[in-house]
N, C-alpha and C. Protein backbone atom coordinates (compact mmCIF):
# COMPACT_ATOMS: atom_id res chain seq x y z
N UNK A 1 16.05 3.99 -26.97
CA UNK A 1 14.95 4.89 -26.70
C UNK A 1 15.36 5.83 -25.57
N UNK A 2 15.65 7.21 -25.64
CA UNK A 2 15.85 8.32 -24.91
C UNK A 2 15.28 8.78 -24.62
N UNK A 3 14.57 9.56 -23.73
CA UNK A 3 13.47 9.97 -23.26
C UNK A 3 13.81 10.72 -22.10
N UNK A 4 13.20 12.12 -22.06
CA UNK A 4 13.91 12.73 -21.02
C UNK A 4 12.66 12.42 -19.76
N UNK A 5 13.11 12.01 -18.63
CA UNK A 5 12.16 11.91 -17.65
C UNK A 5 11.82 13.08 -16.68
N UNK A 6 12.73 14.38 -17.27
CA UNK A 6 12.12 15.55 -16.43
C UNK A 6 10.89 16.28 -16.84
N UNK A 7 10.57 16.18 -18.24
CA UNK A 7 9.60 16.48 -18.87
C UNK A 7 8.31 15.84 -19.17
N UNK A 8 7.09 16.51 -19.36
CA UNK A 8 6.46 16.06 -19.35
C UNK A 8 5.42 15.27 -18.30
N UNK A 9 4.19 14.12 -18.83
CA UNK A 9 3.09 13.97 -17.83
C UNK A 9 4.18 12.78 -16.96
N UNK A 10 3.66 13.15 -15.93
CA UNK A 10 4.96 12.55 -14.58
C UNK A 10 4.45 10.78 -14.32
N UNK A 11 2.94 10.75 -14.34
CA UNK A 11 2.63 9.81 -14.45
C UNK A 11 3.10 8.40 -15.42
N UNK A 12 3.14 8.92 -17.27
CA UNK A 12 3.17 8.37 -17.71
C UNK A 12 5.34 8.12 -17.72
N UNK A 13 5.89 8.72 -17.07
CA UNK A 13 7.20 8.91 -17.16
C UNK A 13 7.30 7.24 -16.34
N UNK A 14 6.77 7.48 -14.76
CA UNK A 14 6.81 6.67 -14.11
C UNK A 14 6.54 5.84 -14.73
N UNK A 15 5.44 5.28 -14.95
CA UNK A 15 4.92 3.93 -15.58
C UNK A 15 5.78 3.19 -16.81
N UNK A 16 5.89 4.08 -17.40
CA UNK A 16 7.08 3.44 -18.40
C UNK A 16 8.43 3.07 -18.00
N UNK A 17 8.88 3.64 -16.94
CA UNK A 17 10.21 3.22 -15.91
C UNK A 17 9.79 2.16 -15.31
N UNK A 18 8.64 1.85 -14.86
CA UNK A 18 8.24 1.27 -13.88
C UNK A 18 8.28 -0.47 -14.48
N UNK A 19 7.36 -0.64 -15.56
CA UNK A 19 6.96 -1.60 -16.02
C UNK A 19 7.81 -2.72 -16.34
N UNK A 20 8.97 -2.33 -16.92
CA UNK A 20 9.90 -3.45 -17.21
C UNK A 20 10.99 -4.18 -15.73
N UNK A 21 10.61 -3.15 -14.34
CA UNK A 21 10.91 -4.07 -13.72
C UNK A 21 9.96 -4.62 -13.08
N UNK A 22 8.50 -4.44 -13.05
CA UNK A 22 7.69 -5.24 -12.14
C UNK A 22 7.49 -6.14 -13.00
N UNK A 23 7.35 -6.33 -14.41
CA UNK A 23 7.09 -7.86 -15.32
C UNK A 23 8.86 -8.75 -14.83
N UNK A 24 10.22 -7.79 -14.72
CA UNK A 24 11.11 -8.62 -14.11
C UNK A 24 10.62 -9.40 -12.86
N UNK A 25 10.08 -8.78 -12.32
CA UNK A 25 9.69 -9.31 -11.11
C UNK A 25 8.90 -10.63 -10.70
N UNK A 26 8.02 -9.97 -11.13
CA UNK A 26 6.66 -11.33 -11.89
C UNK A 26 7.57 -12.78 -12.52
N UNK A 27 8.46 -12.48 -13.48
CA UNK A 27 9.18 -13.40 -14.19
C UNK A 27 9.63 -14.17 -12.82
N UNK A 28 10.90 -13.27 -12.09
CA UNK A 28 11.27 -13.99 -10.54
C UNK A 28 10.92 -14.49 -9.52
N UNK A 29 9.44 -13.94 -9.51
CA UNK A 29 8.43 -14.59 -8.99
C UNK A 29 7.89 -16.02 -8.82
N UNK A 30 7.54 -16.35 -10.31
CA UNK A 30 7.21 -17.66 -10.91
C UNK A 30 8.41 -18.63 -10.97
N UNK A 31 9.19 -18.15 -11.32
CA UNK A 31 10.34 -19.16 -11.01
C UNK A 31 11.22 -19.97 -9.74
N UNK A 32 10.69 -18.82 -8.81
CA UNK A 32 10.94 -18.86 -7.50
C UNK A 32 9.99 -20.08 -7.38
N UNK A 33 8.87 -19.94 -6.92
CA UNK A 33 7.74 -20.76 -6.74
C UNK A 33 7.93 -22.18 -7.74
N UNK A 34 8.29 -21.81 -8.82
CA UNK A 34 8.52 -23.36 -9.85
C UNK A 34 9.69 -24.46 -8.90
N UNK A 35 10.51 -23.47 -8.28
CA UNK A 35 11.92 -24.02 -8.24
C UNK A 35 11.65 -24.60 -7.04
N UNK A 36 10.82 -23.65 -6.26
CA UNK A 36 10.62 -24.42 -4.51
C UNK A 36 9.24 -25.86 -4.56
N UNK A 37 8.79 -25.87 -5.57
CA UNK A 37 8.18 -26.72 -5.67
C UNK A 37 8.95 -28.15 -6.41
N UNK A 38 9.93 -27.68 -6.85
CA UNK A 38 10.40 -29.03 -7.82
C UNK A 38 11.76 -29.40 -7.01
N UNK A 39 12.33 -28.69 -5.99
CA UNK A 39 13.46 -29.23 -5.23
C UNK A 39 12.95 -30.00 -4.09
N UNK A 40 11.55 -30.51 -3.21
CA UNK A 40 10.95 -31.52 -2.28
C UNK A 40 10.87 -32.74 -3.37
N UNK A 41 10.66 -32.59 -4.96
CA UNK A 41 10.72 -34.26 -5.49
C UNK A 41 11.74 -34.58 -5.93
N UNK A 42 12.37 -33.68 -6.50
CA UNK A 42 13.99 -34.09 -6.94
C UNK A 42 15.04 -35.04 -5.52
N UNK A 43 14.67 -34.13 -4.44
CA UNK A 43 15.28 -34.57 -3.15
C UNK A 43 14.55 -36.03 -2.77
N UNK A 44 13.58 -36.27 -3.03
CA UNK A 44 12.59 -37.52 -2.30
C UNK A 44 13.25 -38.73 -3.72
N UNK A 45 13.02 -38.27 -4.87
CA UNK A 45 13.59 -39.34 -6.01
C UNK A 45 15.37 -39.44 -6.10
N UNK A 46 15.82 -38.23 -5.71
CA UNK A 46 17.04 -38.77 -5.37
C UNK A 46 17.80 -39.75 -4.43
N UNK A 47 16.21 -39.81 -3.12
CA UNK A 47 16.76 -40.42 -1.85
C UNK A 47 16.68 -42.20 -2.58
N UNK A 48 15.52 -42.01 -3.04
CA UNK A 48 15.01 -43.57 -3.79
C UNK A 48 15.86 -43.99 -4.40
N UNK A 49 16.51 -43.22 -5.56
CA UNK A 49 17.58 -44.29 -6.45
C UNK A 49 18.77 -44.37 -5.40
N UNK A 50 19.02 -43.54 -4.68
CA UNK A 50 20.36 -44.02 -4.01
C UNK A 50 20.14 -45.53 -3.23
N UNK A 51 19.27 -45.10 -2.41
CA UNK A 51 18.74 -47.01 -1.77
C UNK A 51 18.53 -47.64 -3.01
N UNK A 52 17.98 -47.60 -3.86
CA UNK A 52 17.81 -48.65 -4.93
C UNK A 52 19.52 -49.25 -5.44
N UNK A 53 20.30 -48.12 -5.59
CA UNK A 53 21.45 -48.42 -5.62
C UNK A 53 22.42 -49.62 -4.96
N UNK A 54 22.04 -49.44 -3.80
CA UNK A 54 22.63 -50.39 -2.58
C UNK A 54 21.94 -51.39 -2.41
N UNK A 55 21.08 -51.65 -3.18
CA UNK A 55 19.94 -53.37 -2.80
C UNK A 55 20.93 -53.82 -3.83
């Protein structure tokens, strides 16, 4: 899709440039937040089997 961005309504130029990186964003967003939430139990169940290991 080619599209010249000198032409035309300026608004809708932007917005269509715009959109596919703020939904990137959003995507990096959520994952960020998934990831910082799931590396405090991974770390706490990792500490457990290791002592479980050594009994």
């Amino acid at each position: 899709m080619n599209q010249d961005l000198t032409k035309g309504p300026v608004t809708k130029s932007m917005l269509l440039f715009a959109v596919p990186m703020i939904l990137g964003d959003l995507l990096q967003q959520r994952y960020n937040i998934a990831d910082s939430l799931k590396s405090p139990l991974t770390e706490i169940s990792g500490l457990f089997s290791c002592e479980l290991e050594f009994v």
